[in-house]
Protein backbone atom coordinates (compact mmCIF):
# COMPACT_ATOMS: atom_id res chain seq x y z
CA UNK A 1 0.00 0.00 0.00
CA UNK A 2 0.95 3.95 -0.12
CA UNK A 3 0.43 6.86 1.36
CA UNK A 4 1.53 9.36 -1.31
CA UNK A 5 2.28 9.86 -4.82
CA UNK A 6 5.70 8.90 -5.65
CA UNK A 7 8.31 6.70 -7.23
CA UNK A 8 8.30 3.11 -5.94
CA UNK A 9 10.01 3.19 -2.58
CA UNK A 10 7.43 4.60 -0.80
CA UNK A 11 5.31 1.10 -1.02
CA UNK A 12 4.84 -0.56 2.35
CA UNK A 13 3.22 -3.79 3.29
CA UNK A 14 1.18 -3.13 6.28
CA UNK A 15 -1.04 -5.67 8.34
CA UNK A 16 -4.88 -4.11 7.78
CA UNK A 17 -7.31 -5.65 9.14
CA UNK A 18 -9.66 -8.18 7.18
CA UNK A 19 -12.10 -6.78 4.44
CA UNK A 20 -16.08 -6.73 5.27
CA UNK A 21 -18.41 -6.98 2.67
CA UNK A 22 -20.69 -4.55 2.14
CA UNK A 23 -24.27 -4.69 -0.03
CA UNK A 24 -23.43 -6.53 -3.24
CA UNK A 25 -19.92 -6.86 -2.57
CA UNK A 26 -17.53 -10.13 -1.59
CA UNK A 27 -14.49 -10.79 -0.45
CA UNK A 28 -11.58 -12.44 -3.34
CA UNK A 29 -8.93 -14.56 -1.79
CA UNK A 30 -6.16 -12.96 -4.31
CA UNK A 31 -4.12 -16.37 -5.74
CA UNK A 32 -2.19 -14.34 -8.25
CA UNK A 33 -2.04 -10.31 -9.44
CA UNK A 34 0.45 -9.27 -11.87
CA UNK A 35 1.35 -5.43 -12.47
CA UNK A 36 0.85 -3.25 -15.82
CA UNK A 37 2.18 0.22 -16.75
CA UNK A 38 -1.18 1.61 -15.48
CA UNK A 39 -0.07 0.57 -11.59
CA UNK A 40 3.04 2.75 -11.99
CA UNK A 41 1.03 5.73 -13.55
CA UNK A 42 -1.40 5.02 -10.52
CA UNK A 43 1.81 4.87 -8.14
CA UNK A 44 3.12 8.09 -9.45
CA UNK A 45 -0.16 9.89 -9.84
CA UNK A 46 0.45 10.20 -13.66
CA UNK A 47 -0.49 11.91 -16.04
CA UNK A 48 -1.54 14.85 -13.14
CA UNK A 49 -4.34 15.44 -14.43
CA UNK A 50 -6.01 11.70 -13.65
CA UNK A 51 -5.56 13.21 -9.82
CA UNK A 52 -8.84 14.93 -10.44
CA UNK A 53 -10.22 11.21 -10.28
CA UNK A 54 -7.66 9.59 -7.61
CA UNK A 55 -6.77 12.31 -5.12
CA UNK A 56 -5.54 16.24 -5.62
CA UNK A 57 -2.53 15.64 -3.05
CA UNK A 58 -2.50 12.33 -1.85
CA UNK A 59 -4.45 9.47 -3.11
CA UNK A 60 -7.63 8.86 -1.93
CA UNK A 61 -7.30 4.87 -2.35
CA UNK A 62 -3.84 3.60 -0.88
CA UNK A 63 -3.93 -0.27 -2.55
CA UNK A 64 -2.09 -0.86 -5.34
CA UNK A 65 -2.53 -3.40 -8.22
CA UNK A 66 -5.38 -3.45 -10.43
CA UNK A 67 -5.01 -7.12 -12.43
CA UNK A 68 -6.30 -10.10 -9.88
CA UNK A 69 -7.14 -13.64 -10.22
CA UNK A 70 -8.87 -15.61 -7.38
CA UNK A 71 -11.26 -17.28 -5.50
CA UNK A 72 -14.84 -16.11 -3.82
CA UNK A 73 -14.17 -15.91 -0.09
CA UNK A 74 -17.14 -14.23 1.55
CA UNK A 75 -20.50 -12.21 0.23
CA UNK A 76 -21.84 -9.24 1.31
CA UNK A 77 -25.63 -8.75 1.85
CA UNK A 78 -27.16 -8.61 -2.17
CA UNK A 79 -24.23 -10.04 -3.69
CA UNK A 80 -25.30 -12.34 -6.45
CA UNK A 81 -23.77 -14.52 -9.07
CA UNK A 82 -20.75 -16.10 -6.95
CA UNK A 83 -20.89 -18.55 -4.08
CA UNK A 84 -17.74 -18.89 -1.96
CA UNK A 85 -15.04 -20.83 -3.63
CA UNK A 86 -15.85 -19.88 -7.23
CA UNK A 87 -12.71 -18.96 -9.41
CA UNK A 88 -13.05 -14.92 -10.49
CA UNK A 89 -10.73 -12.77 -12.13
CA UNK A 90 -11.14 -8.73 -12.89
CA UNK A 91 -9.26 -5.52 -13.50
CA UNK A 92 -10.00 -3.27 -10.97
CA UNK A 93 -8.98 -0.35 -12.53
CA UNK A 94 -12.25 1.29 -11.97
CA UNK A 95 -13.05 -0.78 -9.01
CA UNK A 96 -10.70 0.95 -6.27
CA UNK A 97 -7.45 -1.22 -7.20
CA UNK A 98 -5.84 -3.29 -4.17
CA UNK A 99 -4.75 -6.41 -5.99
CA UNK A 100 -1.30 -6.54 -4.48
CA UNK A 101 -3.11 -7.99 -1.04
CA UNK A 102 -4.37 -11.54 0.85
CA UNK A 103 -7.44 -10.43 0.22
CA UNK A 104 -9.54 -7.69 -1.38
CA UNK A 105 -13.17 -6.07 -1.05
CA UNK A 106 -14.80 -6.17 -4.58
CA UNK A 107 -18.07 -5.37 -6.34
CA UNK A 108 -19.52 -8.47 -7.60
CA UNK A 109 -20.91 -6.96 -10.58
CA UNK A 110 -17.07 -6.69 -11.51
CA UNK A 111 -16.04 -10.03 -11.51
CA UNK A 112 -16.03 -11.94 -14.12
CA UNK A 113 -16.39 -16.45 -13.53
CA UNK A 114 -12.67 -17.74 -14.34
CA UNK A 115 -12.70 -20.96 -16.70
CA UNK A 116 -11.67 -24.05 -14.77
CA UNK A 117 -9.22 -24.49 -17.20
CA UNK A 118 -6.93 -21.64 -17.24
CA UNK A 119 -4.49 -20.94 -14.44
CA UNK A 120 -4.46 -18.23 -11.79
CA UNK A 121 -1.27 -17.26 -12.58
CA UNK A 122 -2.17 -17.55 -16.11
CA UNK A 123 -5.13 -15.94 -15.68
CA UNK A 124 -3.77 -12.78 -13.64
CA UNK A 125 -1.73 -11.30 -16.58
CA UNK A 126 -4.99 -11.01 -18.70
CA UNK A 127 -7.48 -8.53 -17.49
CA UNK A 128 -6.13 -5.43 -18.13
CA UNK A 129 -3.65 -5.73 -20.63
CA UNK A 130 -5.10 -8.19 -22.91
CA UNK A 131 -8.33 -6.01 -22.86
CA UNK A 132 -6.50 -3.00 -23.87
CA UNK A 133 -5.03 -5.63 -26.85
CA UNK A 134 -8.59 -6.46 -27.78
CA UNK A 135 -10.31 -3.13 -27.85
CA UNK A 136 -7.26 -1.60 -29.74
CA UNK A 137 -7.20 -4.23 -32.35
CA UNK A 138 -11.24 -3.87 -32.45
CA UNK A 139 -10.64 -0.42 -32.54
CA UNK A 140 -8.43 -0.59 -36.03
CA UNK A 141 -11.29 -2.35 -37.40
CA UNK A 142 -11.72 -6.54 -38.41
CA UNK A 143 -8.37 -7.85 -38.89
CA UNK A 144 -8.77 -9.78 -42.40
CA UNK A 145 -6.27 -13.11 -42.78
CA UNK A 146 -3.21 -11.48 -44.87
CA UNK A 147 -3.45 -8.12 -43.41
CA UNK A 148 -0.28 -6.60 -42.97
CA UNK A 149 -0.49 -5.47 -39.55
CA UNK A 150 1.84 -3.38 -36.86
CA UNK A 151 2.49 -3.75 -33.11
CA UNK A 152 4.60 -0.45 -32.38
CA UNK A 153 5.51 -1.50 -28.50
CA UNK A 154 4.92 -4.73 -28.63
CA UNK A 155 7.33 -6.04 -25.88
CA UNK A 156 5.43 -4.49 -22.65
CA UNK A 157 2.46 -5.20 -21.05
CA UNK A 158 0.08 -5.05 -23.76
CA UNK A 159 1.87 -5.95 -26.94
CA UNK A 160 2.25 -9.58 -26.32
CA UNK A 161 -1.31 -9.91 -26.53
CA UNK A 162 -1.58 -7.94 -29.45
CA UNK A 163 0.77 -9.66 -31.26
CA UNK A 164 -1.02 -13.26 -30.38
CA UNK A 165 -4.53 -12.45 -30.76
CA UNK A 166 -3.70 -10.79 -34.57
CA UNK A 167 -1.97 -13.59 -35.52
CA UNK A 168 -5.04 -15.72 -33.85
CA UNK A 169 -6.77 -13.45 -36.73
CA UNK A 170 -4.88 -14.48 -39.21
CA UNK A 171 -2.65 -11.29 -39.77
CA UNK A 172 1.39 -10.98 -41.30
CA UNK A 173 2.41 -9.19 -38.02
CA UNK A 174 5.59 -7.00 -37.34
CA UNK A 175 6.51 -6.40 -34.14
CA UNK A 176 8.70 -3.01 -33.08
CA UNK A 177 10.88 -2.85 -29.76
CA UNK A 178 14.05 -2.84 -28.28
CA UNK A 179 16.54 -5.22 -29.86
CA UNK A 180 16.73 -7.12 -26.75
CA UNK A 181 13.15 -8.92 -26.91
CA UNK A 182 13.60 -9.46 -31.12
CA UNK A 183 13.82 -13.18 -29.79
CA UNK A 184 11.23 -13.43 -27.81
CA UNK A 185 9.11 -11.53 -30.29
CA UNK A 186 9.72 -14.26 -32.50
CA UNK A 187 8.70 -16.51 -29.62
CA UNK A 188 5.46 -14.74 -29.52
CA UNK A 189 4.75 -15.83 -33.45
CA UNK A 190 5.60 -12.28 -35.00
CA UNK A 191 6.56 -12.63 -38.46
CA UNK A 192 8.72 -9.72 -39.08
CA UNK A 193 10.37 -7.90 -35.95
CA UNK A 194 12.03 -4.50 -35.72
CA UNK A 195 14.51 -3.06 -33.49
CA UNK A 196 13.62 0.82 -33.00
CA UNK A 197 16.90 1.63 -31.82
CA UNK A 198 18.47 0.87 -35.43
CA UNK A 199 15.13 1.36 -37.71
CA UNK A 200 12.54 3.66 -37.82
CA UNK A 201 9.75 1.51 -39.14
CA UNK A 202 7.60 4.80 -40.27
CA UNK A 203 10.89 5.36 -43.04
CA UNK A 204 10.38 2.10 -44.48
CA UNK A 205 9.27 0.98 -47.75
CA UNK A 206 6.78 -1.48 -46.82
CA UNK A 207 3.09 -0.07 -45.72
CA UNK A 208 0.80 -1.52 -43.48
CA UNK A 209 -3.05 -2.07 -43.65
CA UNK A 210 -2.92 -2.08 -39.94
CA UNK A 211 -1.01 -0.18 -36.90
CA UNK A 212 -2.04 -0.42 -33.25
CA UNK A 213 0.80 2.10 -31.43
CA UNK A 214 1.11 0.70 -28.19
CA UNK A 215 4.69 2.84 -27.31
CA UNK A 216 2.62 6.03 -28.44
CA UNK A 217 5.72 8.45 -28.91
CA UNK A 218 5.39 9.44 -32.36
CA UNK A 219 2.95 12.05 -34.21
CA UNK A 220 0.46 10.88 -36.35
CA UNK A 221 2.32 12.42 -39.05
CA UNK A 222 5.06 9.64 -38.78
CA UNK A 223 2.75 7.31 -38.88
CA UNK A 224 0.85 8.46 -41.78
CA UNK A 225 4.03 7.44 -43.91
CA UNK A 226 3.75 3.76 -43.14
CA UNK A 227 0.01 3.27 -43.84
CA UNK A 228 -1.04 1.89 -47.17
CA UNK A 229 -4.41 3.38 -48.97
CA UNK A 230 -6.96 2.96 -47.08
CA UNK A 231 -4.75 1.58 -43.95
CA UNK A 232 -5.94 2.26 -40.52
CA UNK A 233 -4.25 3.45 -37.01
CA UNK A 234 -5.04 3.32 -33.32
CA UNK A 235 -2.92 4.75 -30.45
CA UNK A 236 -3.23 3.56 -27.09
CA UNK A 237 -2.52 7.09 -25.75
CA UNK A 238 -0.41 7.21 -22.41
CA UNK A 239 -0.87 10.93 -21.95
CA UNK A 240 -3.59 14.40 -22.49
CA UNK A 241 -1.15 15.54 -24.64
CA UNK A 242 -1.16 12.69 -26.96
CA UNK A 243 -4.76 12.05 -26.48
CA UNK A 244 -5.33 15.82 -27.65
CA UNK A 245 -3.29 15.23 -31.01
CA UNK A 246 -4.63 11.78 -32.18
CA UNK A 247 -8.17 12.70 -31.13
CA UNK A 248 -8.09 15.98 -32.98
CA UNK A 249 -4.96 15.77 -35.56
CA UNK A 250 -5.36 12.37 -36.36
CA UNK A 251 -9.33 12.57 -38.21
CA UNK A 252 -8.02 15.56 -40.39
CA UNK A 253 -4.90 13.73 -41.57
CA UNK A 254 -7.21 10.52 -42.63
CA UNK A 255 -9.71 12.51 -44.05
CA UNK A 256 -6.85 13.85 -46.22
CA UNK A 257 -4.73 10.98 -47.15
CA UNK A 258 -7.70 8.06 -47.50
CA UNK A 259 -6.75 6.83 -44.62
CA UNK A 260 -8.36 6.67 -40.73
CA UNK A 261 -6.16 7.57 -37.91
CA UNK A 262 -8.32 8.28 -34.66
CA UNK A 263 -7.64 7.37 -30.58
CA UNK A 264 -10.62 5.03 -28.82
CA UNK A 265 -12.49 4.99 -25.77
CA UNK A 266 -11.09 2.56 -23.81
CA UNK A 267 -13.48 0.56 -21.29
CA UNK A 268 -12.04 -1.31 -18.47
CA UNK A 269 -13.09 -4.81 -17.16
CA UNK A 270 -15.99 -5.86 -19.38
CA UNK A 271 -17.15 -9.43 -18.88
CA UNK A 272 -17.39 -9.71 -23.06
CA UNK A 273 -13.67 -9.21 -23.31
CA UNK A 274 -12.60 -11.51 -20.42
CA UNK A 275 -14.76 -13.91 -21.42
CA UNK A 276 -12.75 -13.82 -25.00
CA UNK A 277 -9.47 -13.98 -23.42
CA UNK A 278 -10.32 -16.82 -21.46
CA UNK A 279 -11.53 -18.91 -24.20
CA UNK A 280 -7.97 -18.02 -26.56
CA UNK A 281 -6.09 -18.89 -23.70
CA UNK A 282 -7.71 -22.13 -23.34
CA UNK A 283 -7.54 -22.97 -26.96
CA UNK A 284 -4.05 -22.22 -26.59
CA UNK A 285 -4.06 -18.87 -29.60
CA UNK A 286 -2.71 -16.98 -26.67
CA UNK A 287 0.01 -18.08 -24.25
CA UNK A 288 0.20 -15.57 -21.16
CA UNK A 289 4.09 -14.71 -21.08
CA UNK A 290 5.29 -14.50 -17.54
CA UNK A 291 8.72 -13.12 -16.47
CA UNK A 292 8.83 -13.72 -12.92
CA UNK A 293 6.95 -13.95 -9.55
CA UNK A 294 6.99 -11.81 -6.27
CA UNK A 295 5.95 -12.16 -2.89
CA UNK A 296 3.81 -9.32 -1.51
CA UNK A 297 6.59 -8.61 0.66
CA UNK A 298 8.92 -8.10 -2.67
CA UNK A 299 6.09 -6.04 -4.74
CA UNK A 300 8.86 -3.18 -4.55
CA UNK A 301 11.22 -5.09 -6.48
CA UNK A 302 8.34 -6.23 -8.42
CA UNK A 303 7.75 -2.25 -9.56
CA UNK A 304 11.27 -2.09 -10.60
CA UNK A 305 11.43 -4.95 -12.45
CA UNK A 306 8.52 -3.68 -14.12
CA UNK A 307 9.96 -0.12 -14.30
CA UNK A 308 13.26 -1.51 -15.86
CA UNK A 309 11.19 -2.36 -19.25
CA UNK A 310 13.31 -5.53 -19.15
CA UNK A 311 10.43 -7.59 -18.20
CA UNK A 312 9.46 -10.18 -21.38
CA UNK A 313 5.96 -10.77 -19.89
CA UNK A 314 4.15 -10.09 -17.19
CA UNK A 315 5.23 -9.47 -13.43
CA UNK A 316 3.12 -11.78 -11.10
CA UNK A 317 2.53 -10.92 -7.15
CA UNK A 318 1.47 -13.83 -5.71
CA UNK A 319 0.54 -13.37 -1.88
């Protein structure tokens, strides 16, 4: 937990004492959480503006961890659906966060019923990230079988999914990070990868029908270069300022070039989307990646590992 906005050291565990739930809530015995770029953000109290929603000075919520996988442990008055010991996952990005815990007090209209057949630890790596990899590649439009289609960023959090569920979808995918996870791009079944550091993909010759920007640190205008007629491109903007250029910038440049370049609306933890990760997972299209496991009492090291960008896969907490 925290007390403050701030880099990572100023996590604590603390001994709280046990959750109650309240009208149409329960209780989720956390098995496995992992961490995505959106915990740091939420650690930092980034972009500042989001503190509007989270706390002016200090936040108003002091878990941490939005991505959780477990089992029913208790039900509030009104809580229907769930009966203790049913398997649950959610994001609880918009559901107070508090993975990184024992246990934690959730709506049940949030959870989502885990398939028997997919792992906690599997399962914790999915919510949030693999959603924002659905909902951008939904966002880009139907991914035909041939397409020619981009994953700018696709070593983090998100981008493994990406890459997986396109190719689930039949696309030629080329994935763009640092030239330390080419390899286990390759791993992930990209066809083409690219090393940033050495190649600037939007200077290339060869156009794409496709591009979900997951890194989100170039203009649209770059972008444009890379798209062939009729191509289309969705950011998944990490900051107002970028949101205010691809929102507004982006239309006017499709409209000009036959092409459409335009942010989304992101929605967090909707049952439709977990329920579609959990059935790729268990028909094996999409392998959760996992780069190592915490205790709670490590989650600091956890951060950093996850801060370091060296992470191929996710970063579990498992209490």
């Amino acid at each position: 937990m925290r007390d403050a906005y701030g880099p990572v050291d100023i996590l604590r565990v603390a001994t709280v004492e046990p959750p109650v739930p309240g009208p149409g809530e329960v209780i989720v015995r956390v098995r496995a959480a992992s961490l995505n770029m959106a915990d740091l953000d939420h650690l930092l109290g980034r972009p500042r503006a989001s503190r509007v929603f989270t706390g002016l000075f200090r936040p108003t919520n002091r878990g941490v961890g939005v991505d959780v996988a477990g089992t029913v442990e208790a039900l509030g008055p009104d809580a229907t659906g769930f009966q203790p010991g049913d398997r649950v996952w959610a994001d609880l990005f918009d559901s107070g966060h508090g993975a990184l815990a024992d246990q934690v007090r959730v709506a049940a209209s949030a959870l989502t019923p885990l398939p028997d057949r997919v792992s906690f630890d599997d399962a914790a790596t999915a919510p949030h990230s693999g959603t924002l990899a659905l909902q951008g590649l939904g966002a880009v439009g139907p991914i035909r079988p041939g397409e020619r289609v981009l994953i700018n960023g696709a070593g983090g959090c998100v981008g493994p999914f990406a890459v997986q569920i396109a190719k689930a979808r039949g696309a030629e995918v080329t994935a763009v990070d640092h030239g330390d996870k080419l390899d286990f791009l390759r791993e992930l079944g990209a066809d083409h990868v690219i090393d940033y550091t050495r190649e600037d993909v939007t200077r290339r010759d060869r156009r794409f029908d496709a591009v979900v920007d997951i890194a989100d640190t170039r203009s649209v205008l770059a972008f444009r270069r890379c798209l062939a007629p009729g191509g289309r491109y969705v950011p998944i903007v990490r900051g107002i300022g970028s949101l205010a250029e691809k929102a507004l910038l982006g239309p006017l440049i499709g409209g000009l070039t036959g092409t459409r370049m335009r942010a989304f609306l992101w929605t967090p933890n909707q049952r439709r989307d977990l329920d579609e990760l959990g059935g790729l997972i268990v028909s094996g299209a999409v392998r959760p990646r996992i780069d190592r496991r915490y205790g709670l009492g490590d989650a600091v090291e956890a951060f950093r590992r996850l801060e370091s960008g060296a992470a191929r896969g996710k970063v579990l907490v498992i209490p």
